[in-house]
Protein backbone atom coordinates (compact mmCIF):
# COMPACT_ATOMS: atom_id res chain seq x y z
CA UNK A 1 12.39 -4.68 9.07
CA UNK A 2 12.42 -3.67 5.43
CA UNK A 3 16.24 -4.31 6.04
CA UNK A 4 15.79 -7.51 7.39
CA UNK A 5 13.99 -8.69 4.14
CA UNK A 6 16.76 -6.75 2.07
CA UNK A 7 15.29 -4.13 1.07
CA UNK A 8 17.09 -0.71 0.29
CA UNK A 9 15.58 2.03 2.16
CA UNK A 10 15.31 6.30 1.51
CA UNK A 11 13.67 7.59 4.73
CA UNK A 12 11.83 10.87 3.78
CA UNK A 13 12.00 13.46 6.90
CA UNK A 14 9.23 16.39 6.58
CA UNK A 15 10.61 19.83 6.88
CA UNK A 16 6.90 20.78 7.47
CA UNK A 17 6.91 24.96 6.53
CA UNK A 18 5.74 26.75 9.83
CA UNK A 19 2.42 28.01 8.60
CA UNK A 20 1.44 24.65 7.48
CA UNK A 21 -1.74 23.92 9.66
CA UNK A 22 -2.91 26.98 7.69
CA UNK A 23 -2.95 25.87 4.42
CA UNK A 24 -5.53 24.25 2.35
CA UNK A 25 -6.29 20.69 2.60
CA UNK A 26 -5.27 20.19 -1.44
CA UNK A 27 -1.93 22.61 -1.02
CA UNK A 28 -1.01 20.24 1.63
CA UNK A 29 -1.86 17.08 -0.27
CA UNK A 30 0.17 18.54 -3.14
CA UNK A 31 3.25 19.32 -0.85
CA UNK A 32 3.44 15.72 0.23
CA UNK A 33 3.08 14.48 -3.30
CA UNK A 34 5.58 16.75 -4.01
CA UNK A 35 8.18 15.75 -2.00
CA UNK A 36 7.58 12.10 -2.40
CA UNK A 37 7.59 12.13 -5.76
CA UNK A 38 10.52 13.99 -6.25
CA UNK A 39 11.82 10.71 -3.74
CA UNK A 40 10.28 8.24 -5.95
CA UNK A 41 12.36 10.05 -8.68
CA UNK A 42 15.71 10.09 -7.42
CA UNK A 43 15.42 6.20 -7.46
CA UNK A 44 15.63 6.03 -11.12
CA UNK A 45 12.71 3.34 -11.46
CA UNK A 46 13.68 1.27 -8.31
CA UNK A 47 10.67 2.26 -5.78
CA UNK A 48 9.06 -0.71 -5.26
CA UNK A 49 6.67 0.16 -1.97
CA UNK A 50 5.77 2.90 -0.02
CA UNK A 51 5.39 3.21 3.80
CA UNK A 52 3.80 6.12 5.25
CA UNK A 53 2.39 7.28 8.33
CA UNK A 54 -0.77 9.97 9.14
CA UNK A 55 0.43 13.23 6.59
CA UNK A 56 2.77 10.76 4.53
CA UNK A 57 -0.48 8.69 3.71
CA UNK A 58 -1.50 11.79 1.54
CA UNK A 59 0.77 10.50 -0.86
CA UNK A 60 -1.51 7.43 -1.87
CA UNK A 61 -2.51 9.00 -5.30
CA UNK A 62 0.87 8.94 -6.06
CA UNK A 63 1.72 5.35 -5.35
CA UNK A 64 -1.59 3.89 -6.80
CA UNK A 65 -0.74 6.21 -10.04
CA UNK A 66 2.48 4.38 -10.33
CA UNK A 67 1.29 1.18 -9.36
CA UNK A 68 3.64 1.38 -6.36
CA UNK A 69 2.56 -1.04 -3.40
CA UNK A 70 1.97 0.85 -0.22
CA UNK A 71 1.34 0.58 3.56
CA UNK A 72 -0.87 3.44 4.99
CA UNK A 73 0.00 3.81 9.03
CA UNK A 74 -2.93 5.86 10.65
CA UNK A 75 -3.78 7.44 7.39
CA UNK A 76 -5.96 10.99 7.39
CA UNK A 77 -8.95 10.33 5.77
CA UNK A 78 -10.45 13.57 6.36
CA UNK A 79 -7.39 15.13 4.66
CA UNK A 80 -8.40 12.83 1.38
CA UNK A 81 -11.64 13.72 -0.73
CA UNK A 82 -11.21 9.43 -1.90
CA UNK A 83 -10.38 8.46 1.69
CA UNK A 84 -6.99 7.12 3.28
CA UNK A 85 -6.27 5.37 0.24
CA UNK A 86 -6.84 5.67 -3.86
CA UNK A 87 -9.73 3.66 -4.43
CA UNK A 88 -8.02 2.43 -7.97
CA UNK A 89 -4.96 1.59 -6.36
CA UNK A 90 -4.19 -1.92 -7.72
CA UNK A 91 -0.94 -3.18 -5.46
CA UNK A 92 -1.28 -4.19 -2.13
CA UNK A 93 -1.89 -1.69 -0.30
CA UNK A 94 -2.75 -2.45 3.76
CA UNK A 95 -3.84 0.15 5.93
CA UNK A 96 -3.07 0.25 9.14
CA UNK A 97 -5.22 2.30 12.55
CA UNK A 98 -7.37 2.92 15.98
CA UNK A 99 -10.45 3.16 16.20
CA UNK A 100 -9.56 5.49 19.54
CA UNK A 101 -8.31 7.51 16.71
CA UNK A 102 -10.18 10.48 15.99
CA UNK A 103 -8.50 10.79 12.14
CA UNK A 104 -9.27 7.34 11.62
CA UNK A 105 -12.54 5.89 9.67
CA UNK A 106 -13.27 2.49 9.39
CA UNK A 107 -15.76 2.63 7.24
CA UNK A 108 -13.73 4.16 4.54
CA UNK A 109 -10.89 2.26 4.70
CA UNK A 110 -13.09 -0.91 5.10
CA UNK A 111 -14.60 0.60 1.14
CA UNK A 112 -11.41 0.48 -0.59
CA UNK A 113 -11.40 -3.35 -0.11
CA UNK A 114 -7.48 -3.46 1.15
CA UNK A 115 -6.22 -5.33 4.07
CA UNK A 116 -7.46 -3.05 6.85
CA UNK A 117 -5.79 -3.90 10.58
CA UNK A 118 -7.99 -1.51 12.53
CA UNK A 119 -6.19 -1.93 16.03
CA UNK A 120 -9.16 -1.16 18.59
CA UNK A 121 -9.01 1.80 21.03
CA UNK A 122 -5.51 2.52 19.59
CA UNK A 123 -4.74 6.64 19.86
CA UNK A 124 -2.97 8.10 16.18
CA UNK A 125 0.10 6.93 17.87
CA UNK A 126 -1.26 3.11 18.03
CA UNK A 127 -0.96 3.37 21.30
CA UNK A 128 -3.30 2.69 24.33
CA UNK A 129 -4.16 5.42 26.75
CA UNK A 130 -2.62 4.20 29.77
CA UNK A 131 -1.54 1.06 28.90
CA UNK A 132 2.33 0.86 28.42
CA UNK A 133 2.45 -3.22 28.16
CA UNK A 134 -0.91 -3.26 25.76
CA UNK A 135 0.78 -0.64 23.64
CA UNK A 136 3.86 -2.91 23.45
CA UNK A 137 1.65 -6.34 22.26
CA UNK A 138 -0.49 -3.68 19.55
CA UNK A 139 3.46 -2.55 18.24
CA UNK A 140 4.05 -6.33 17.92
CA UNK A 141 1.06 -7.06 16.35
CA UNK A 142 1.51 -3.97 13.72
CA UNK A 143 5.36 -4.89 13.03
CA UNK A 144 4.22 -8.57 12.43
CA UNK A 145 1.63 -7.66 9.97
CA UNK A 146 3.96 -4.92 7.92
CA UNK A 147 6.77 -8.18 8.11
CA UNK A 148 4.16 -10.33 6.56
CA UNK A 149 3.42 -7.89 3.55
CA UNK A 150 6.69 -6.94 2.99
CA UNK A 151 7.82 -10.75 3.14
CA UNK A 152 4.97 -11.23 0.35
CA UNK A 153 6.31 -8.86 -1.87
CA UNK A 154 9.25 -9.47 -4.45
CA UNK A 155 12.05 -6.65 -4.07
C-alpha cells in the first residue's frame, strides 16, 4: 500500500533476544526505541510515518518526539505507562484494534483523542475466532482505513 501511494519503505524485522518475555516492561520499551530509532536514523531526515504493530507500537514516544506521523496496529497499552500512544503526539496518529483483544483498551486509546478504529470482537491478530470470511471484510476494512491516512499525508 505505502508503495502504491509512492512511498519508500525500510521494513524493521525484530530479532527479539530469547529471554525477552523476562525483561522489564521499560528495558523492553527501550529496546524497541532503540532499534527504531537507530531506523529512523539511517534515513538521514527522510522518515516521514511510522507503522507499527503490538511490540512495534512501543515506539510511539519516539515518533511523537520527532513529530513523526504514526499508525499504531493492536498497540500494548499495558506495556505503556501513557497508553498505546504519546498523549503529546501532534501528527496523525490512528490507532488501530479488537475489542476481543485482551492487550487492547478502548478507553485509553479513545483519551488520546486520535482516530481510533476499534474493530469489535477482533483477536490481537484482527481476526475473528472462527470466522475466516468476517476476518477477510475486518482486513479490508483495516487496509482501507491505513490507505485513507496514508493517501492524506504528503510524502
Amino acid at each position: 500500500m505505502l508503495l502504491q501511494h509512492g512511498w519508500t519503505v525500510q521494513e524493521l524485522w525484530w530479532q527479539v533476544p530469547d529471554d525477552f518475555s523476562q525483561v522489564t516492561v521499560y528495558n523492553r520499551i527501550a529496546w524497541v526505541e532503540r532499534q527504531v530509532a537507530q531506523a529512523i536514523d539511517a534515513e538521514a531526515g527522510a522518515c516521514r510515518l511510522l507503522i507499527g504493530k503490538s511490540l512495534g507500537s512501543l515506539a510511539c514516544t519516539i515518533a511523537a518526539d520527532r513529530n513523526i506521523a504514526a499508525a499504531w496496529l493492536t498497540p500494548c497499552p499495558e506495556h505503556r505507562p501513557s497508553g498505546p500512544c504519546s498523549p503529546g503526539a501532534q501528527a496523525p496518529t490512528p490507532l488501530i484494534g479488537g475489542s476481543g483483544d485482551k492487550l487492547w483498551d478502548s478507553r485509553i486509546a479513545e483519551s488520546l483523542h486520535h482516530d481510533v478504529l476499534e474493530v469489535p470482537s477482533a483477536d490481537h491478530s484482527l481476526e475473528l475466532a472462527d470466522d475466516a470470511a468476517g476476518s477477510v471484510d475486518v482486513l479490508r476494512h483495516v487496509v482501507s482505513r491505513m490507505d485513507r491516512f496514508i493517501g492524506s499525508l504528503s510524502r
